[in-house]
N, C-alpha and C. Protein backbone atom coordinates (compact mmCIF):
# COMPACT_ATOMS: atom_id res chain seq x y z
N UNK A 1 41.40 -19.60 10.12
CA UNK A 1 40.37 -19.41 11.11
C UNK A 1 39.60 -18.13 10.77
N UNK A 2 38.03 -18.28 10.64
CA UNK A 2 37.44 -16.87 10.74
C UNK A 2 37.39 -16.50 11.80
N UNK A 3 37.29 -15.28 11.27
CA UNK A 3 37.33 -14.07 13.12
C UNK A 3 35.57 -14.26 13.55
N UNK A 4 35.64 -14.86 14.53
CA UNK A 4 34.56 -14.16 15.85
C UNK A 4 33.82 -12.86 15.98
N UNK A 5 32.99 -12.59 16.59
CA UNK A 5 32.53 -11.33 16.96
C UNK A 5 32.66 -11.19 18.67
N UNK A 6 33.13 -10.92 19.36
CA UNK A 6 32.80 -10.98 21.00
C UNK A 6 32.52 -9.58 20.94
N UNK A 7 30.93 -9.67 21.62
CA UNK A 7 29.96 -8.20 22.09
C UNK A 7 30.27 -8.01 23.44
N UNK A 8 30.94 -8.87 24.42
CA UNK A 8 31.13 -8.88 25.54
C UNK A 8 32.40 -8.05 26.28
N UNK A 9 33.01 -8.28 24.93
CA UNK A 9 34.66 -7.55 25.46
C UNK A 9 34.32 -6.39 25.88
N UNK A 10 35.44 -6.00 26.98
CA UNK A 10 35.03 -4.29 27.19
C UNK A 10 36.81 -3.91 27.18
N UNK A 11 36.97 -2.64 26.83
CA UNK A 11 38.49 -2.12 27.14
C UNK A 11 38.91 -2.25 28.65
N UNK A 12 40.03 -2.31 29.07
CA UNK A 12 40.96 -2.16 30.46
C UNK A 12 40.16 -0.68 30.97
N UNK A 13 39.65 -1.27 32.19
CA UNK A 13 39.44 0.19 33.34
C UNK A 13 40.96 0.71 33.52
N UNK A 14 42.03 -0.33 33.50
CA UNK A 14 43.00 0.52 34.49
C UNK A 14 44.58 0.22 33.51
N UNK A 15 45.74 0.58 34.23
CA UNK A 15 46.98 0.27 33.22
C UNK A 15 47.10 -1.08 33.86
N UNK A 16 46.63 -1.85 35.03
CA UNK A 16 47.14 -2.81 35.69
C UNK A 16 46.30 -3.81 34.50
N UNK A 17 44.99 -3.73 34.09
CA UNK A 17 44.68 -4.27 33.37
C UNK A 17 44.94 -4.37 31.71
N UNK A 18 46.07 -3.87 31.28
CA UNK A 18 46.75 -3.79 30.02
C UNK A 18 47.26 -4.44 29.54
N UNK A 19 47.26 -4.97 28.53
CA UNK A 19 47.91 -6.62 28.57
C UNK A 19 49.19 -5.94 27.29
N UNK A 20 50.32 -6.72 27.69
CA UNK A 20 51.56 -6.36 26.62
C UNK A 20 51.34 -7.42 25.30
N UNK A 21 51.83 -6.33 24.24
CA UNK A 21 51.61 -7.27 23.15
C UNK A 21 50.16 -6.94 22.64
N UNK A 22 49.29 -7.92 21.65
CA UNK A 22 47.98 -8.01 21.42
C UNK A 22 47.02 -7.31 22.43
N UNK A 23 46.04 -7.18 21.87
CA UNK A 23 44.82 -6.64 22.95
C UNK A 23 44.15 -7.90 22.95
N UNK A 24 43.84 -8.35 21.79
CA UNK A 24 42.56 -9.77 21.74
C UNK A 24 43.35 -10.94 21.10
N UNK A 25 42.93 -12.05 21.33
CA UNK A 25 43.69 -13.38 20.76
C UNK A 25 43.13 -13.66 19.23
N UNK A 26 43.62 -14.04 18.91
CA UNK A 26 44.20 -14.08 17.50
C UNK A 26 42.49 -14.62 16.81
N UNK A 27 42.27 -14.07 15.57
CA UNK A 27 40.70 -14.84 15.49
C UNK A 27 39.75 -13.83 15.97
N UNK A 28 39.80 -12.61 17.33
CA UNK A 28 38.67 -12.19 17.82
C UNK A 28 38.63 -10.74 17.72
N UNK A 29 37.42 -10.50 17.26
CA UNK A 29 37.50 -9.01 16.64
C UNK A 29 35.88 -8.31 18.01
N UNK A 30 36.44 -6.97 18.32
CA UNK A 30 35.80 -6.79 19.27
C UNK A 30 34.42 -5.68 18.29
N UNK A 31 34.69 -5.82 17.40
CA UNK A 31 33.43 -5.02 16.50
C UNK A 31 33.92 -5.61 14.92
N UNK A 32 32.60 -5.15 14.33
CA UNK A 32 32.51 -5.53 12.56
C UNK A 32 33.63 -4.37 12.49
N UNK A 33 34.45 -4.85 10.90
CA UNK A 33 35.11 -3.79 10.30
C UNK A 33 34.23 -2.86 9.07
N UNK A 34 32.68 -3.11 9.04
CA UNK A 34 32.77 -2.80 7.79
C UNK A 34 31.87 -0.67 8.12
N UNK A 35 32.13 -0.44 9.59
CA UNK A 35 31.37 0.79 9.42
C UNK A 35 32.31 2.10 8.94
N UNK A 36 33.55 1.41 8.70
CA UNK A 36 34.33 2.83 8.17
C UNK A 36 34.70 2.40 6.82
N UNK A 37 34.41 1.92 6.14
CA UNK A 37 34.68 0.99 4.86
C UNK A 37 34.33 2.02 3.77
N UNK A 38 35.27 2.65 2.93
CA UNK A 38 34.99 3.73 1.79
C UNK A 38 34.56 2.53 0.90
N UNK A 39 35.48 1.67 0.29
CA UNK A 39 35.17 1.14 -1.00
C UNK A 39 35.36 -0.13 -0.76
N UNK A 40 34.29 -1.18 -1.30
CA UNK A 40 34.27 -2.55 -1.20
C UNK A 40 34.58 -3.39 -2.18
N UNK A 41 35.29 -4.41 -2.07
CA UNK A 41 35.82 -5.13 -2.72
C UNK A 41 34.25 -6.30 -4.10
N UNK A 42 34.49 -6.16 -4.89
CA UNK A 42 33.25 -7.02 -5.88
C UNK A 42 34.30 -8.19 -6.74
N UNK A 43 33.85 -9.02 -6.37
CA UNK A 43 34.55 -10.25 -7.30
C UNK A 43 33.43 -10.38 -8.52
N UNK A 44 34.39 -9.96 -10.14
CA UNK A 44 33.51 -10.45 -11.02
C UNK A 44 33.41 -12.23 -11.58
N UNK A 45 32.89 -13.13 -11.27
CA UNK A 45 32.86 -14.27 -11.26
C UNK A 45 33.29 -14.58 -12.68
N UNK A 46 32.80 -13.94 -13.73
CA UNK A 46 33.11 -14.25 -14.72
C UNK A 46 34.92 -14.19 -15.44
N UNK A 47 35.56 -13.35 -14.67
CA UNK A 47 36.62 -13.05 -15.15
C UNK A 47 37.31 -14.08 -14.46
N UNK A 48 36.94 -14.05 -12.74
CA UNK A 48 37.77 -14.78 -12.09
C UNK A 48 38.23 -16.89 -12.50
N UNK A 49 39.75 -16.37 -12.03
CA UNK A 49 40.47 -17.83 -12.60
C UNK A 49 40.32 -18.99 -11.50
N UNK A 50 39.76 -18.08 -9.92
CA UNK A 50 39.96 -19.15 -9.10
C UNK A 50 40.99 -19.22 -8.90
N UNK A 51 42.42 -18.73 -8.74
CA UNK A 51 43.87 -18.47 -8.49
C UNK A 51 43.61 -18.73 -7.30
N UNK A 52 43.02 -18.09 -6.38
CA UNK A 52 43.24 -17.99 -4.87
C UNK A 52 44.20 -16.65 -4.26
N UNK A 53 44.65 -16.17 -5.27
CA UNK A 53 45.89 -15.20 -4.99
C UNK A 53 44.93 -14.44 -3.58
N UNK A 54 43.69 -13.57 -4.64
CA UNK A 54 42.79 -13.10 -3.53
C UNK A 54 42.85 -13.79 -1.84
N UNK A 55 42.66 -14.36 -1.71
CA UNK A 55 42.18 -15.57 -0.57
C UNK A 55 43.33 -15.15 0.14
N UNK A 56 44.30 -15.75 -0.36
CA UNK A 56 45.71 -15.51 0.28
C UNK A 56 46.18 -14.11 1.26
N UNK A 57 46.34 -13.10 0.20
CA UNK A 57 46.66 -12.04 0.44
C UNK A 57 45.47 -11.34 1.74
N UNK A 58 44.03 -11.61 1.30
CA UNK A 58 43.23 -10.92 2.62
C UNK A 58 43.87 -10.53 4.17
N UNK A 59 44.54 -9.57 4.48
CA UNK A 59 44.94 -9.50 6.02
C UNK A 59 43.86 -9.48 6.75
N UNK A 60 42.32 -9.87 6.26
CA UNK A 60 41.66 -10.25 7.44
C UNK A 60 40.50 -11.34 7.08
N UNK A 61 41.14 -12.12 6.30
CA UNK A 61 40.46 -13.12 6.31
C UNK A 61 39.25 -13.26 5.79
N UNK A 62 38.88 -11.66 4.85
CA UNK A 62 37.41 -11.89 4.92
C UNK A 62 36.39 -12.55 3.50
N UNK A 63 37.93 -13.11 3.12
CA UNK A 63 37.28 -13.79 1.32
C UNK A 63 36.68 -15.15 1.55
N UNK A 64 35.42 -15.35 1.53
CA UNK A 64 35.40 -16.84 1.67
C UNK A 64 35.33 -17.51 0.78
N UNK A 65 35.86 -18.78 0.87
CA UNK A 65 35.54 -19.91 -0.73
C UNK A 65 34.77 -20.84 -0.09
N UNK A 66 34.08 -21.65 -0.80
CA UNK A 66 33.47 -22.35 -0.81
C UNK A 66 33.15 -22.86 -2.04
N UNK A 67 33.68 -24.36 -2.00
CA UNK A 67 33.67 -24.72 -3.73
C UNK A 67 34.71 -24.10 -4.55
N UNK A 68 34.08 -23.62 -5.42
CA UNK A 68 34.70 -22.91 -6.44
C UNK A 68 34.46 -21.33 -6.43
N UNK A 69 33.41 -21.30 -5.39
CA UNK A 69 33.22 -20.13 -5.38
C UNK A 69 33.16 -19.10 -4.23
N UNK A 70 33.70 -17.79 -4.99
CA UNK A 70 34.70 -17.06 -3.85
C UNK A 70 33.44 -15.49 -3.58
N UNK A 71 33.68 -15.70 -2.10
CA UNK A 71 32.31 -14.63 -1.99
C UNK A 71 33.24 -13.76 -0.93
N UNK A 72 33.20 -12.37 -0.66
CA UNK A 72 33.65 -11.43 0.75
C UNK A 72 32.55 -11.09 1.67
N UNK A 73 32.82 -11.66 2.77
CA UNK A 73 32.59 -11.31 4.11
C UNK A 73 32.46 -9.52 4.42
N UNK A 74 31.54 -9.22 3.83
CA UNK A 74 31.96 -7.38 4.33
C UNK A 74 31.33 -7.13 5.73
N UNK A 75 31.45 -8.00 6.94
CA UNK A 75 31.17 -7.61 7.67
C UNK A 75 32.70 -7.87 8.21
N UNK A 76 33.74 -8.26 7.79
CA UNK A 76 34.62 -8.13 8.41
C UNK A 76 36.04 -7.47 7.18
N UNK A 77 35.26 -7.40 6.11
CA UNK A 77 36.29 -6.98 5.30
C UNK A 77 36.46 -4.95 5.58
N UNK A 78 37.59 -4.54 5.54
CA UNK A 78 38.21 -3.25 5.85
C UNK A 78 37.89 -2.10 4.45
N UNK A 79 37.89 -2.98 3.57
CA UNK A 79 38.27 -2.44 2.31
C UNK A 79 39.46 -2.19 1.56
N UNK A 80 40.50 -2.44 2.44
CA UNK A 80 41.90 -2.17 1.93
C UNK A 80 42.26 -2.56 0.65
N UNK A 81 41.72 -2.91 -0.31
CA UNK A 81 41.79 -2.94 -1.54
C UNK A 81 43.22 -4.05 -1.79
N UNK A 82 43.82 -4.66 -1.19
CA UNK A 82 44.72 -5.51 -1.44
C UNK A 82 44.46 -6.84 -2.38
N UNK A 83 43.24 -6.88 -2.53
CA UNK A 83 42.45 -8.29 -2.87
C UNK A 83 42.68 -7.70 -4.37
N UNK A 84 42.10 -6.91 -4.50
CA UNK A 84 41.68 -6.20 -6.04
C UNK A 84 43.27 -5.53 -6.82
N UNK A 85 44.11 -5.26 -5.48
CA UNK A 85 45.62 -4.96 -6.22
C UNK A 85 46.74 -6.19 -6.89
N UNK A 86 46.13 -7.56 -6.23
CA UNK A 86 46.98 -8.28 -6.17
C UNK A 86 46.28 -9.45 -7.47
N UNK A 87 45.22 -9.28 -7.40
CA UNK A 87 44.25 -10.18 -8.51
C UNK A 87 44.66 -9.87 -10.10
N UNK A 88 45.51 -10.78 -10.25
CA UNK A 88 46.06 -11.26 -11.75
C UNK A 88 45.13 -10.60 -12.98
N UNK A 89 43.89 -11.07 -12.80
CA UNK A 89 42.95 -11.03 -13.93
C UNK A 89 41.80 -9.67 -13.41
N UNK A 90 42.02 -9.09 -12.67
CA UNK A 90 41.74 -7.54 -13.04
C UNK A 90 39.99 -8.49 -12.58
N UNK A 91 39.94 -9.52 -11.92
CA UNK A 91 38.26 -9.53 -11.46
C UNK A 91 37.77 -8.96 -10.03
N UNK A 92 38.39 -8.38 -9.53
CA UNK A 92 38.06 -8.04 -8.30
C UNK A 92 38.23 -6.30 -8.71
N UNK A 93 36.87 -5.45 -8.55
CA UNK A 93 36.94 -4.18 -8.29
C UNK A 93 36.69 -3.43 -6.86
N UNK A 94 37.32 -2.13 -7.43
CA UNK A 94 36.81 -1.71 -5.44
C UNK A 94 35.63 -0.42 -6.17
N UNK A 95 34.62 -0.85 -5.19
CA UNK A 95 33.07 0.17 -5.73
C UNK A 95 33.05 1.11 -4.63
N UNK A 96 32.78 2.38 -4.51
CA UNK A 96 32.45 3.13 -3.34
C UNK A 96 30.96 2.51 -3.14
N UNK A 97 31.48 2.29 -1.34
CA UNK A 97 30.47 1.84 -0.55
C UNK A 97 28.65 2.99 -0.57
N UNK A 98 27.74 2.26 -0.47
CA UNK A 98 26.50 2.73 -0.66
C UNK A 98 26.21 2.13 -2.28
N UNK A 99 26.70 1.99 -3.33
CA UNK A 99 26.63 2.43 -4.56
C UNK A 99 26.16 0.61 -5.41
């Protein structure tokens, strides 16, 4: 499942309103991840095998495929560099963001 955007959510006024466990259900992200993002993930197409390893590993979901071909979501990707640590064939780099 891709994550959502809800602009509507607001935090708990009170502790009565605190919910145990999760804050948001699974899927819903109450802002983009990408405004604290040092370094972004670049898939070089040419190297890549199409493994999927990438895909897999994302803790947020933000690699998309389509076809054969694998593009990142940086409006929800973190940067955590897990994509680019775990990628067999050395095609995924992490670039400092702006650049």
């Amino acid at each position: 499942m891709k994550p959502r955007l809800n602009k509507d959510y607001r935090l708990p006024a009170s502790e009565e309103e605190m919910t145990f466990g999760t804050a948001c259900a699974t899927g819903l992200l109450t802002a983009v991840n990408s405004g604290w993002r040092t370094f972004r993930p670049v898939i070089d197409s040419m190297k890549c095998v199409h493994c999927l390893i990438c895909w897999v590993c994302c803790p947020d979901g933000a690699i998309d495929r389509e076809g054969r071909e694998l593009s990142v979501d940086y409006d929800y990707c973190k940067g955590c560099g897990i994509c680019a640590h775990e990628c067999p064939r050395q095609a995924i780099s992490m670039v400092k963001e702006g650049k």
